[in-house]
PDB file of N, CA and C in Angstrom:
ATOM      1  N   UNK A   1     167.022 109.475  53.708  1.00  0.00           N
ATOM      2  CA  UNK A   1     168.213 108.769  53.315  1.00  0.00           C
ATOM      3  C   UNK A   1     169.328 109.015  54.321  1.00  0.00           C
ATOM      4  N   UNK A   2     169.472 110.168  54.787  1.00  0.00           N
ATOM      5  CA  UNK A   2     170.217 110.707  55.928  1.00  0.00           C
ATOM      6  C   UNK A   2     170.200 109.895  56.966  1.00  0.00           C
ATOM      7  N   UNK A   3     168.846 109.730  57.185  1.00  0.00           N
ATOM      8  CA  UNK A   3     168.958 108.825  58.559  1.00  0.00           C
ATOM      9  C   UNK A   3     169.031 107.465  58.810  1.00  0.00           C
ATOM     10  N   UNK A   4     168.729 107.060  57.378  1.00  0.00           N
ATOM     11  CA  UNK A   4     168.906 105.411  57.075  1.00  0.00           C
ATOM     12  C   UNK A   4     170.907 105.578  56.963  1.00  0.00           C
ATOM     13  N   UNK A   5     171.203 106.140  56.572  1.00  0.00           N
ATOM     14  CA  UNK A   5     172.782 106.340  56.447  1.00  0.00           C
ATOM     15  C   UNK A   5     173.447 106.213  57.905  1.00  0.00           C
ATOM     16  N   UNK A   6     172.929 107.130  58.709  1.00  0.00           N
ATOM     17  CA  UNK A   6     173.251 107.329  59.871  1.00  0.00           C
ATOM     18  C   UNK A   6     173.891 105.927  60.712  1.00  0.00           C
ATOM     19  N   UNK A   7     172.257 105.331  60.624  1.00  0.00           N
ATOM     20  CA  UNK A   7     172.004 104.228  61.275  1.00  0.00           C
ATOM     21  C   UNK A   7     172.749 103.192  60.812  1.00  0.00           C
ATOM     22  N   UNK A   8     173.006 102.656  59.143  1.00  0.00           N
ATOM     23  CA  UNK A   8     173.752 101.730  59.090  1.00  0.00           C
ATOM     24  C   UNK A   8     175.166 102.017  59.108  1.00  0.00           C
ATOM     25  N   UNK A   9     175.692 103.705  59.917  1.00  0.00           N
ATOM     26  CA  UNK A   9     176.930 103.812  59.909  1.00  0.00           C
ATOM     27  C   UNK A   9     177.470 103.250  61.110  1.00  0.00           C
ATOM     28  N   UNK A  10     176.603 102.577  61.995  1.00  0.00           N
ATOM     29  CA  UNK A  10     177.058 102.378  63.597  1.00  0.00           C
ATOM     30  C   UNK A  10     176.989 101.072  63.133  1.00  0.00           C
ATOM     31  N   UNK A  11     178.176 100.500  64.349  1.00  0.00           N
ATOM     32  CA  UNK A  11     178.691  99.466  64.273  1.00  0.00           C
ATOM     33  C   UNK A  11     177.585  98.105  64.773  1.00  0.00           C
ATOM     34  N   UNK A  12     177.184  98.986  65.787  1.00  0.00           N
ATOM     35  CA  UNK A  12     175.882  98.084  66.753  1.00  0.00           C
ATOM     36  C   UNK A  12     174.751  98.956  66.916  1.00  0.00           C
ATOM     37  N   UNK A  13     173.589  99.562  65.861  1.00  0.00           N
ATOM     38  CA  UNK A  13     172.416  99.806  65.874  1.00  0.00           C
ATOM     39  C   UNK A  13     171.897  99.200  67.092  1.00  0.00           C
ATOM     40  N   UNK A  14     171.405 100.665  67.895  1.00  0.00           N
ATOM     41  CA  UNK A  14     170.209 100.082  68.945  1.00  0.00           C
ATOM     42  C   UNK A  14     168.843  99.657  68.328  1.00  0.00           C
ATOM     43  N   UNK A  15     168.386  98.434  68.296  1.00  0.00           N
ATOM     44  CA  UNK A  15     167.387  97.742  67.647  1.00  0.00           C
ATOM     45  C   UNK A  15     166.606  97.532  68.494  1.00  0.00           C
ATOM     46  N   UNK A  16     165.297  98.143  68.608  1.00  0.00           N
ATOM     47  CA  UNK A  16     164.507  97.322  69.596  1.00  0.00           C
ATOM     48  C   UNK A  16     163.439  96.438  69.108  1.00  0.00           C
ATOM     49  N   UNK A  17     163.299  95.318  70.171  1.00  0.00           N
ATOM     50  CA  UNK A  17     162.958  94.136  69.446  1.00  0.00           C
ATOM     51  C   UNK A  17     163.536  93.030  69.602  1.00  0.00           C
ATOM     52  N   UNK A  18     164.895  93.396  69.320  1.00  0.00           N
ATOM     53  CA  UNK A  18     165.979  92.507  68.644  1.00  0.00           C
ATOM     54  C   UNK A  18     165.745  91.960  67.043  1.00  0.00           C
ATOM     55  N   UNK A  19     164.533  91.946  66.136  1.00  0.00           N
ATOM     56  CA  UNK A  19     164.886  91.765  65.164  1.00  0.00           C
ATOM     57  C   UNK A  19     164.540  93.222  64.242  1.00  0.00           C
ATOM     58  N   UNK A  20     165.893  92.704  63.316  1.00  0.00           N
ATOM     59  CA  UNK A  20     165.698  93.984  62.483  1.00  0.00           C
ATOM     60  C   UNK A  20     164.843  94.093  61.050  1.00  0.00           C
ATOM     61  N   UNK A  21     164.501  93.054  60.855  1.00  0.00           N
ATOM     62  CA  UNK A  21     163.972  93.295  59.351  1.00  0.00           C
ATOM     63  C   UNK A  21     162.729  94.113  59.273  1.00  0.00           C
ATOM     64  N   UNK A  22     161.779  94.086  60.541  1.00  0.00           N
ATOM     65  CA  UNK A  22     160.573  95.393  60.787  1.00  0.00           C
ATOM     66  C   UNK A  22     161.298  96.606  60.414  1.00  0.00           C
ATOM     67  N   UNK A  23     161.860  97.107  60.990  1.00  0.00           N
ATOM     68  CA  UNK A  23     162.989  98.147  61.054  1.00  0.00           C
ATOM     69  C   UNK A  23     163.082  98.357  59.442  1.00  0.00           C
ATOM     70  N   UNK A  24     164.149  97.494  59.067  1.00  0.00           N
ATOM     71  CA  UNK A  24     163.717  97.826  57.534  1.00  0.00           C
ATOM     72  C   UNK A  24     162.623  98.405  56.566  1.00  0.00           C
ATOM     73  N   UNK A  25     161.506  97.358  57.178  1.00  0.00           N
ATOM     74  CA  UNK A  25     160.454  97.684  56.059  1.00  0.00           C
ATOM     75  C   UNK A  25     159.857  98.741  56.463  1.00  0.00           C
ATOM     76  N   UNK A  26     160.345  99.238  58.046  1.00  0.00           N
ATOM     77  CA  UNK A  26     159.512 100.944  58.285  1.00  0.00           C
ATOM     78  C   UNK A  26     159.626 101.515  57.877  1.00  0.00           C
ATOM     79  N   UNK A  27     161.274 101.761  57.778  1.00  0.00           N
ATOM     80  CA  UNK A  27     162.422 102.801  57.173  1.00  0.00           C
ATOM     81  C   UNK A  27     161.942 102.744  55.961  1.00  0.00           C
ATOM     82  N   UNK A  28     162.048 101.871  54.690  1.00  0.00           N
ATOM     83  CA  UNK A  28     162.218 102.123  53.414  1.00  0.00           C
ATOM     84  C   UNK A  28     160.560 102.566  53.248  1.00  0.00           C
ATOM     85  N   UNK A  29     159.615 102.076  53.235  1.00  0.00           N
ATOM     86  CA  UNK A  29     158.364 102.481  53.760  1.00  0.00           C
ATOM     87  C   UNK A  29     158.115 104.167  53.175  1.00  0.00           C
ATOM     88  N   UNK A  30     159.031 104.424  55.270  1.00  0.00           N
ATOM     89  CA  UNK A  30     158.726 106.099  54.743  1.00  0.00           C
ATOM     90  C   UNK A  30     159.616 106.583  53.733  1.00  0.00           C
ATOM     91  N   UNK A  31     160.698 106.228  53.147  1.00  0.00           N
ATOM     92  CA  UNK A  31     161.236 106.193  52.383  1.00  0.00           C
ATOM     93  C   UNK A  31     160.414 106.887  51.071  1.00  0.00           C
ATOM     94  N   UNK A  32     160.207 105.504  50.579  1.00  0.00           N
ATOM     95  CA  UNK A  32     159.075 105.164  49.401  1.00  0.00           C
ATOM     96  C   UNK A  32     158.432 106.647  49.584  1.00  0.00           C
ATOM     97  N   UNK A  33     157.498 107.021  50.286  1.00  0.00           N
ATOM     98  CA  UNK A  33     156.493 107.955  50.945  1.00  0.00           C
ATOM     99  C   UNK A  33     157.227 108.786  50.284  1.00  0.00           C
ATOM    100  N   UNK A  34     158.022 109.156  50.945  1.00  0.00           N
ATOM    101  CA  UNK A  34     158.613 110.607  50.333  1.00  0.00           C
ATOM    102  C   UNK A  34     159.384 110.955  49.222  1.00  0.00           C
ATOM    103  N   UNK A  35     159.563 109.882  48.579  1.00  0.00           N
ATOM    104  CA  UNK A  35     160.465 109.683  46.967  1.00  0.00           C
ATOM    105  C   UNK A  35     158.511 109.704  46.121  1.00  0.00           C
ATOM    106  N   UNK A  36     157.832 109.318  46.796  1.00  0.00           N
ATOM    107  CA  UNK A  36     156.540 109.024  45.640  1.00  0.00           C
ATOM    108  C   UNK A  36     156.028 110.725  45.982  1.00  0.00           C
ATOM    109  N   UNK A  37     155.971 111.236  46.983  1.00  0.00           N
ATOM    110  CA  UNK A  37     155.481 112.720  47.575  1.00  0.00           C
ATOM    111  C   UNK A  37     156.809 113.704  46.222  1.00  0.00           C
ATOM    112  N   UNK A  38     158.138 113.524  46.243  1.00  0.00           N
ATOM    113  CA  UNK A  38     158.250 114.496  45.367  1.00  0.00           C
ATOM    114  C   UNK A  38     158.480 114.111  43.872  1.00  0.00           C
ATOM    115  N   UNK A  39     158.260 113.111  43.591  1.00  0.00           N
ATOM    116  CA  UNK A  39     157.836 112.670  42.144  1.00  0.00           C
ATOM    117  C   UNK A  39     156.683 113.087  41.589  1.00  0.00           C
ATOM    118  N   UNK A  40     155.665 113.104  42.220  1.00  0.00           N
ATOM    119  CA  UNK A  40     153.888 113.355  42.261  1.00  0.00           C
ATOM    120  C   UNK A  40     154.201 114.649  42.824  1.00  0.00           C
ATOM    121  N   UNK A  41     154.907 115.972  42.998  1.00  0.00           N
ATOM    122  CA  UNK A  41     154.913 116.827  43.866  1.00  0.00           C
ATOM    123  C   UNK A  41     153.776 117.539  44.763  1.00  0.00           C
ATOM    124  N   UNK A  42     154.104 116.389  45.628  1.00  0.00           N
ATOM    125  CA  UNK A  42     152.892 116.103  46.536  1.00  0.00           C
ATOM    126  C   UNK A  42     151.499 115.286  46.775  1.00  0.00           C
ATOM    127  N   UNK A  43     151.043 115.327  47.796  1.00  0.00           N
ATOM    128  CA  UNK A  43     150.038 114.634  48.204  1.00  0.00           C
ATOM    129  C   UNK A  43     149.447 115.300  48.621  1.00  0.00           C
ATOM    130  N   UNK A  44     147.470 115.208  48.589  1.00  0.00           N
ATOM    131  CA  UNK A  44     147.114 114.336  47.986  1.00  0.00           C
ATOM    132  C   UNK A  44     146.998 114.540  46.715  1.00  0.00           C
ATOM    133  N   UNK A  45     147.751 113.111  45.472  1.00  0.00           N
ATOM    134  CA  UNK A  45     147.323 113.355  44.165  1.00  0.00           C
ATOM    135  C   UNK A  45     147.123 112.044  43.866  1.00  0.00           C
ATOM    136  N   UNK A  46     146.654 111.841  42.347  1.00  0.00           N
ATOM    137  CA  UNK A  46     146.646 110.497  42.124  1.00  0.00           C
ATOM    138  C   UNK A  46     147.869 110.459  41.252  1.00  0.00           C
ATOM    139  N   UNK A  47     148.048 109.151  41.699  1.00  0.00           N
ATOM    140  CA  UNK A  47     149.857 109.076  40.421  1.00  0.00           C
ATOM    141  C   UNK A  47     149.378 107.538  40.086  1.00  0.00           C
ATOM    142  N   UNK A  48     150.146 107.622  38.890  1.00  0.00           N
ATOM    143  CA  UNK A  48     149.968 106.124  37.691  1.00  0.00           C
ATOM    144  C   UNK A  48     151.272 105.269  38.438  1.00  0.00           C
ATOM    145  N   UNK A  49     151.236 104.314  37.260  1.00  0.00           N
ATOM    146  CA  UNK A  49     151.844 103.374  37.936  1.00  0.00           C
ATOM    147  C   UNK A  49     153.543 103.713  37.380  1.00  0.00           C
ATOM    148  N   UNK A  50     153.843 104.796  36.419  1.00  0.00           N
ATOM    149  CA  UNK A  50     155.034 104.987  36.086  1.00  0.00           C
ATOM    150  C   UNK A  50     155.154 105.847  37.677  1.00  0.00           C
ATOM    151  N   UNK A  51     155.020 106.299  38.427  1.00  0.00           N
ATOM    152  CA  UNK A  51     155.573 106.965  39.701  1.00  0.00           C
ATOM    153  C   UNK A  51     155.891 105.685  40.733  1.00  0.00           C
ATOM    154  N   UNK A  52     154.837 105.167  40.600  1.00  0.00           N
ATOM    155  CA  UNK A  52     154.919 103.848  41.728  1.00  0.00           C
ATOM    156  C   UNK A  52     156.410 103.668  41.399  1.00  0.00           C
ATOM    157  N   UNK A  53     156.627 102.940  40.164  1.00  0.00           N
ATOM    158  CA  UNK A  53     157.781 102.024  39.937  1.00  0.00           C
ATOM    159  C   UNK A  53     158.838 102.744  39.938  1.00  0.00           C
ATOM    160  N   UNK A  54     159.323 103.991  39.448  1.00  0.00           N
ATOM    161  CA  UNK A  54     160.400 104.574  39.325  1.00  0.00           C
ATOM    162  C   UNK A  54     160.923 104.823  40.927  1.00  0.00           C
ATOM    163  N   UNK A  55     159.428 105.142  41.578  1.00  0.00           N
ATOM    164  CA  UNK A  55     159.325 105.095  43.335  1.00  0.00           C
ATOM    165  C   UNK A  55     160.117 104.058  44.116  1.00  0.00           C
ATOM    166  N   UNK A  56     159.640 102.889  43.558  1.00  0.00           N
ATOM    167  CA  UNK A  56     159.991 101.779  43.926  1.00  0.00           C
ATOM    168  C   UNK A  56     161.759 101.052  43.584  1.00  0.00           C
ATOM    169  N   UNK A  57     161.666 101.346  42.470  1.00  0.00           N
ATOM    170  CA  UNK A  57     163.076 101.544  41.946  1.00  0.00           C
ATOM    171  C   UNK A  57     164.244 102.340  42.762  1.00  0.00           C
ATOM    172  N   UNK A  58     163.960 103.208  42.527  1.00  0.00           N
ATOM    173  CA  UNK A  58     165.354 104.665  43.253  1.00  0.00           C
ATOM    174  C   UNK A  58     164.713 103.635  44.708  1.00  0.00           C
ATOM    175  N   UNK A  59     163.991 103.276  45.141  1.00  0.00           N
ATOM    176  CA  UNK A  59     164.374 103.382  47.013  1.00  0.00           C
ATOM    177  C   UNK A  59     165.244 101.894  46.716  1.00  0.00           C
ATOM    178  N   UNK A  60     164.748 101.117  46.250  1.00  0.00           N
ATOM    179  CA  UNK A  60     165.701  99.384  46.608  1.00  0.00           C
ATOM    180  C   UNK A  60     167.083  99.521  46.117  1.00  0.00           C
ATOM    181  N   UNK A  61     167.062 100.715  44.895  1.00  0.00           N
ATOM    182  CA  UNK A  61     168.582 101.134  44.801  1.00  0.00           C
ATOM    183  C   UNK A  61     169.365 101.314  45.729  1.00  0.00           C
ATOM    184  N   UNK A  62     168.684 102.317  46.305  1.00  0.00           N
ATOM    185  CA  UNK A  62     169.402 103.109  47.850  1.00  0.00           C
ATOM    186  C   UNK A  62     169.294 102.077  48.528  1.00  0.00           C
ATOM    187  N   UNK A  63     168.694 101.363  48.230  1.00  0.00           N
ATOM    188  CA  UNK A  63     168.661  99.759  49.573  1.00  0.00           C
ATOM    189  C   UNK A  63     169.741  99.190  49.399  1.00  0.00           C
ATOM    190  N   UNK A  64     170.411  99.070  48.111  1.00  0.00           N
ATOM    191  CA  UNK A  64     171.019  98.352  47.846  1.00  0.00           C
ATOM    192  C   UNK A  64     172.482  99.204  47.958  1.00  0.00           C
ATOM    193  N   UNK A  65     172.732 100.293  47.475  1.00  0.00           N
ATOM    194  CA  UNK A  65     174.100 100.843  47.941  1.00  0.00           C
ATOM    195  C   UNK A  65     174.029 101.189  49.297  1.00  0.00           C
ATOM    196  N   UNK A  66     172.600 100.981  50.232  1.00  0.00           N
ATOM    197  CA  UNK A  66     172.807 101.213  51.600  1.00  0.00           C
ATOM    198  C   UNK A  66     173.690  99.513  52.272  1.00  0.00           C
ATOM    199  N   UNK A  67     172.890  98.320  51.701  1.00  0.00           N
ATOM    200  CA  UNK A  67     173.404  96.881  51.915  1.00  0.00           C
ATOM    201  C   UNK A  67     175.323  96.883  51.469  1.00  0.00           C
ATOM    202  N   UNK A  68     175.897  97.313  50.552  1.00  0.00           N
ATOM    203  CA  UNK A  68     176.986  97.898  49.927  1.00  0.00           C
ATOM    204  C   UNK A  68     177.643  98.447  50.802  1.00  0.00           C
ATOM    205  N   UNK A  69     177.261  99.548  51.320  1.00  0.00           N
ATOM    206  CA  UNK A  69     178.250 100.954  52.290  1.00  0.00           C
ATOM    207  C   UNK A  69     178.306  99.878  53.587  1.00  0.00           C
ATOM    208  N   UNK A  70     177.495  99.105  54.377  1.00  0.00           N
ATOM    209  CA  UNK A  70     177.381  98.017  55.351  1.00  0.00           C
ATOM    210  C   UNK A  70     178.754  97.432  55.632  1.00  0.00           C
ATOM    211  N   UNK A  71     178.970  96.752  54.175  1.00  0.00           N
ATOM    212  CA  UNK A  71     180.564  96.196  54.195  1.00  0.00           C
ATOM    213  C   UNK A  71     181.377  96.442  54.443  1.00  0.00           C
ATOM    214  N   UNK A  72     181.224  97.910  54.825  1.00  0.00           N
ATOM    215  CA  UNK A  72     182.703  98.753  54.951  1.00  0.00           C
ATOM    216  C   UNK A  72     182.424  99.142  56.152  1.00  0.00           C
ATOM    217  N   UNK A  73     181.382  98.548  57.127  1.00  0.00           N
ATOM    218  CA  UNK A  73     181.400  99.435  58.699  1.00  0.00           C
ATOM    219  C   UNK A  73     181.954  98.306  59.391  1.00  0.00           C
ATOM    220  N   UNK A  74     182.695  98.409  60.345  1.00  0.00           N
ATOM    221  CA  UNK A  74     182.865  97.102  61.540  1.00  0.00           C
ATOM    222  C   UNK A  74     182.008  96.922  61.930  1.00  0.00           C
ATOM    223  N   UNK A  75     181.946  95.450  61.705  1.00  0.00           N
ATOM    224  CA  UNK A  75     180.871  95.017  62.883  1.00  0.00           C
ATOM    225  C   UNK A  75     179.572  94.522  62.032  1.00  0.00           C
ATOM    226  N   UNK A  76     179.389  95.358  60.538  1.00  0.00           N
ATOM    227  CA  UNK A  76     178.351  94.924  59.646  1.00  0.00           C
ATOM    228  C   UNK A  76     178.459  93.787  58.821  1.00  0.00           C
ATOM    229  N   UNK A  77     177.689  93.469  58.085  1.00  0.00           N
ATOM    230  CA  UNK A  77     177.289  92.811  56.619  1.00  0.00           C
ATOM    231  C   UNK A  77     175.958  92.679  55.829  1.00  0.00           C
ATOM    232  N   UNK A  78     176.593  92.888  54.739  1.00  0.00           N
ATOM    233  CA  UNK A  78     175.504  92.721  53.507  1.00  0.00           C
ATOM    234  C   UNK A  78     174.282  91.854  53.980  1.00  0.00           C
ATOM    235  N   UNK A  79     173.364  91.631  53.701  1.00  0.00           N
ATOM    236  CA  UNK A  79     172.640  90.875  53.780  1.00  0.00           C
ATOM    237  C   UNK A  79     171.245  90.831  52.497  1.00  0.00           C
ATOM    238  N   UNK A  80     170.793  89.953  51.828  1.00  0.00           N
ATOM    239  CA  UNK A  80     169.865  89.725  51.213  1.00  0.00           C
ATOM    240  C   UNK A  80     168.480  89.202  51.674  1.00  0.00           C
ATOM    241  N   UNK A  81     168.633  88.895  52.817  1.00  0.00           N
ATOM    242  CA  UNK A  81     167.261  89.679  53.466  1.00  0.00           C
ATOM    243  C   UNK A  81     167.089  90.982  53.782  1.00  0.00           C
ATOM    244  N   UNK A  82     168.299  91.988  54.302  1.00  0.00           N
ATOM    245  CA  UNK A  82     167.880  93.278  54.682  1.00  0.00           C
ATOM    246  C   UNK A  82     167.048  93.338  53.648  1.00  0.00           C
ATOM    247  N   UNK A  83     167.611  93.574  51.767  1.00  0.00           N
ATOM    248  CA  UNK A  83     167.438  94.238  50.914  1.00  0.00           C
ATOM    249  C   UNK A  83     165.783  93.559  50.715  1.00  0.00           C
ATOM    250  N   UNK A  84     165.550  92.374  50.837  1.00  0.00           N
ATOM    251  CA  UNK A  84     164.149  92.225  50.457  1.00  0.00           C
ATOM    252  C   UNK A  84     163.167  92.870  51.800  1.00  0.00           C
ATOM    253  N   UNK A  85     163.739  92.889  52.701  1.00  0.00           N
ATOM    254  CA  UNK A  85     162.618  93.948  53.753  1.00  0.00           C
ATOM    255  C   UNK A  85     162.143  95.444  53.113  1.00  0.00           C
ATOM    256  N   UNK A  86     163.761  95.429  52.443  1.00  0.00           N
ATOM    257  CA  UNK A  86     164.010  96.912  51.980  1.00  0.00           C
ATOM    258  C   UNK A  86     162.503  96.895  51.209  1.00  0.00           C
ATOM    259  N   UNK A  87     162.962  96.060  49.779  1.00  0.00           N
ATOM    260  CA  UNK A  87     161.935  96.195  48.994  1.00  0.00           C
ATOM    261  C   UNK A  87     160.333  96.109  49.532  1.00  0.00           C
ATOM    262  N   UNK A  88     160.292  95.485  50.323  1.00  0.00           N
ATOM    263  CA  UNK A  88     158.693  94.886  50.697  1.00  0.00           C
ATOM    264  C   UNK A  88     158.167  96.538  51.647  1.00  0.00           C
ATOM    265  N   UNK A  89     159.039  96.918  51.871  1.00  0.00           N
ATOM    266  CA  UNK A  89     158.666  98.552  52.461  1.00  0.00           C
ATOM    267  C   UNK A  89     158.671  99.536  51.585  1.00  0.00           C
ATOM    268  N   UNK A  90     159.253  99.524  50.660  1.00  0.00           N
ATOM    269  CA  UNK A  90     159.544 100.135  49.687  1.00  0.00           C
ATOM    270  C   UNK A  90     157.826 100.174  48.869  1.00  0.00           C
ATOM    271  N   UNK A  91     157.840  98.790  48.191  1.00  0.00           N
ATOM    272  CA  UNK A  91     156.115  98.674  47.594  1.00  0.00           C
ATOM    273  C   UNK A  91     155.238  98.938  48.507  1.00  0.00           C
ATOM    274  N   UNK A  92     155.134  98.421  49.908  1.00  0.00           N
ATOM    275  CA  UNK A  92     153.968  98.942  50.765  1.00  0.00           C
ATOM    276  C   UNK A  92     153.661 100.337  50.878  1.00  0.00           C
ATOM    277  N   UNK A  93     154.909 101.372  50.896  1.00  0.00           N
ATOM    278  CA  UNK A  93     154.704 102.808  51.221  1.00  0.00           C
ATOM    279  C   UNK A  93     153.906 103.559  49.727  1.00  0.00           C
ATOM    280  N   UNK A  94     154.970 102.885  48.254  1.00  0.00           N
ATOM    281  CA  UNK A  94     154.388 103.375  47.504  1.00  0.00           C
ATOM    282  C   UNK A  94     152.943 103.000  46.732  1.00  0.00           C
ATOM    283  N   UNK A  95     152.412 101.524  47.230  1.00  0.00           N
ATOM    284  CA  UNK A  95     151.497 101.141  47.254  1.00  0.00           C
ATOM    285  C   UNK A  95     149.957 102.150  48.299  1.00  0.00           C
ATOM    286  N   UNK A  96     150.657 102.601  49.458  1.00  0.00           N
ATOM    287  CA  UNK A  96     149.821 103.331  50.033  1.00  0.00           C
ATOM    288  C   UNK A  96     149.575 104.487  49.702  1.00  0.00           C
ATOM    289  N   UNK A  97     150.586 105.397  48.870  1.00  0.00           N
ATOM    290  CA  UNK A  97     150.583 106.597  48.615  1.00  0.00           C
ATOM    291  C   UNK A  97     149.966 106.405  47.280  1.00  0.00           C
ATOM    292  N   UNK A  98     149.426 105.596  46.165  1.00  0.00           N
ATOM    293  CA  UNK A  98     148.741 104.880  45.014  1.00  0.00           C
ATOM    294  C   UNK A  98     147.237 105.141  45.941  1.00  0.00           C
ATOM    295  N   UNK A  99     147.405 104.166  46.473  1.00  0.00           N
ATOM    296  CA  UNK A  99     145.705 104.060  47.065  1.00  0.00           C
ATOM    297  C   UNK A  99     145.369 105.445  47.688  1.00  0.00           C
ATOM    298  N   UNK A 100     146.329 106.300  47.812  1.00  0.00           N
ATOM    299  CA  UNK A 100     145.618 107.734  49.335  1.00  0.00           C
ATOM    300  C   UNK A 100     145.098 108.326  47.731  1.00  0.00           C
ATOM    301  N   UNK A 101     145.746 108.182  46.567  1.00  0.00           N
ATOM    302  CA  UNK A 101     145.650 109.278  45.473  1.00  0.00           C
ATOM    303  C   UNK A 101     143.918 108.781  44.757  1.00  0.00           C
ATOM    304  N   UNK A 102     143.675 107.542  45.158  1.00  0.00           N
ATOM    305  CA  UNK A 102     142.446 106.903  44.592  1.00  0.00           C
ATOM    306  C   UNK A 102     141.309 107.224  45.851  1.00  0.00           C
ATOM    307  N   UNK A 103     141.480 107.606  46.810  1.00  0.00           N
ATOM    308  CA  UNK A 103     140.682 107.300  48.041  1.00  0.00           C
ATOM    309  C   UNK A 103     139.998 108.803  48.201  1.00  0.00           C
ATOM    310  N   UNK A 104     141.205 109.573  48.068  1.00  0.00           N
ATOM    311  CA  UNK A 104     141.204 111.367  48.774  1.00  0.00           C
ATOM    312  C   UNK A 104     140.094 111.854  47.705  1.00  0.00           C
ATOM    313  N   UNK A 105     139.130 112.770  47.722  1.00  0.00           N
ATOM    314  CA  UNK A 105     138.030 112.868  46.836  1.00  0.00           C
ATOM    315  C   UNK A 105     138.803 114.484  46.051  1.00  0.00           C
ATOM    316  N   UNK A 106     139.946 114.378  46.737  1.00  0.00           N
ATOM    317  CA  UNK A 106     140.885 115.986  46.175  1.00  0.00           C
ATOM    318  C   UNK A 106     141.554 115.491  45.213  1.00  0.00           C
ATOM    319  N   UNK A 107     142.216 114.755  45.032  1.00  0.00           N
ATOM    320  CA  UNK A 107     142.846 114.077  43.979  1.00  0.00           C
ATOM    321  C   UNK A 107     143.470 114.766  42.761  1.00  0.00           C
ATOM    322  N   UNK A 108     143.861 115.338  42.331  1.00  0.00           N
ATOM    323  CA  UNK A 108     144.039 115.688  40.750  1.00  0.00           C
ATOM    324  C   UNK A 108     144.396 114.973  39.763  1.00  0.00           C
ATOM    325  N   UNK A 109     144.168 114.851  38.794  1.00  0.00           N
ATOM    326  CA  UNK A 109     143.932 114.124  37.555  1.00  0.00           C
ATOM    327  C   UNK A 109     145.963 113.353  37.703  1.00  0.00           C
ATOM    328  N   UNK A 110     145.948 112.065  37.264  1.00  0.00           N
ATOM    329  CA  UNK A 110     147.123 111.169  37.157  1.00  0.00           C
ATOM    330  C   UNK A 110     148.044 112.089  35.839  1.00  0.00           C
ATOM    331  N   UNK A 111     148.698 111.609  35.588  1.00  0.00           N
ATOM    332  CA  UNK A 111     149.806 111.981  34.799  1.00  0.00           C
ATOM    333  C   UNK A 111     150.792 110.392  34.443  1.00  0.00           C
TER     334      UNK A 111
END
């Protein structure tokens, strides 16, 4: 969250590429990853789908007071595509950390 903060605190993000919405869905991504890692405290486990979503939830939040804090930097703005990159990284990460908990033969029982 620190470093997603960081980044939308600068006025002109060095982007490489030039487009940013990849960027997004990396960021929230690992995001996801590590909001589903200390919900499930830790990996590898298997987690239900109440972790996914609450996972999924708290990060597009933070997507969304991250799209919010934007308004107030020079040079930024809100945008409703950032926030759906947000989200679409957001489900992919916690979607992957779902499948590592079904895949890993270590697994411990869901909750």
């Amino acid at each position: 969250m620190a470093a997603i903060f960081t980044v939308s605190s600068m006025s002109a993000p060095p982007i490489p590429g030039g487009a940013d919405k990849p960027w997004h869905t990396l960021g929230y991504l690992g995001l996801a990853i590590v909001v589903v890692r200390a919900l499930a405290g830790g990996l590898p486990r298997r987690i239900g789908a109440r972790i996914v979503v609450v996972s999924v939830c708290l990060v597009v939040l933070y997507g969304m007071s991250d799209e919010l804090h934007q308004l107030f930097v020079p040079g930024r703005t809100a945008s409703f595509d950032d926030l759906v990159a947000d989200a679409i990284g957001a489900l992919i990460g916690a979607s992957l950390c779902w499948a590592w908990g079904i895949i890993t033969p270590t697994s411990r029982d869901e909750f």
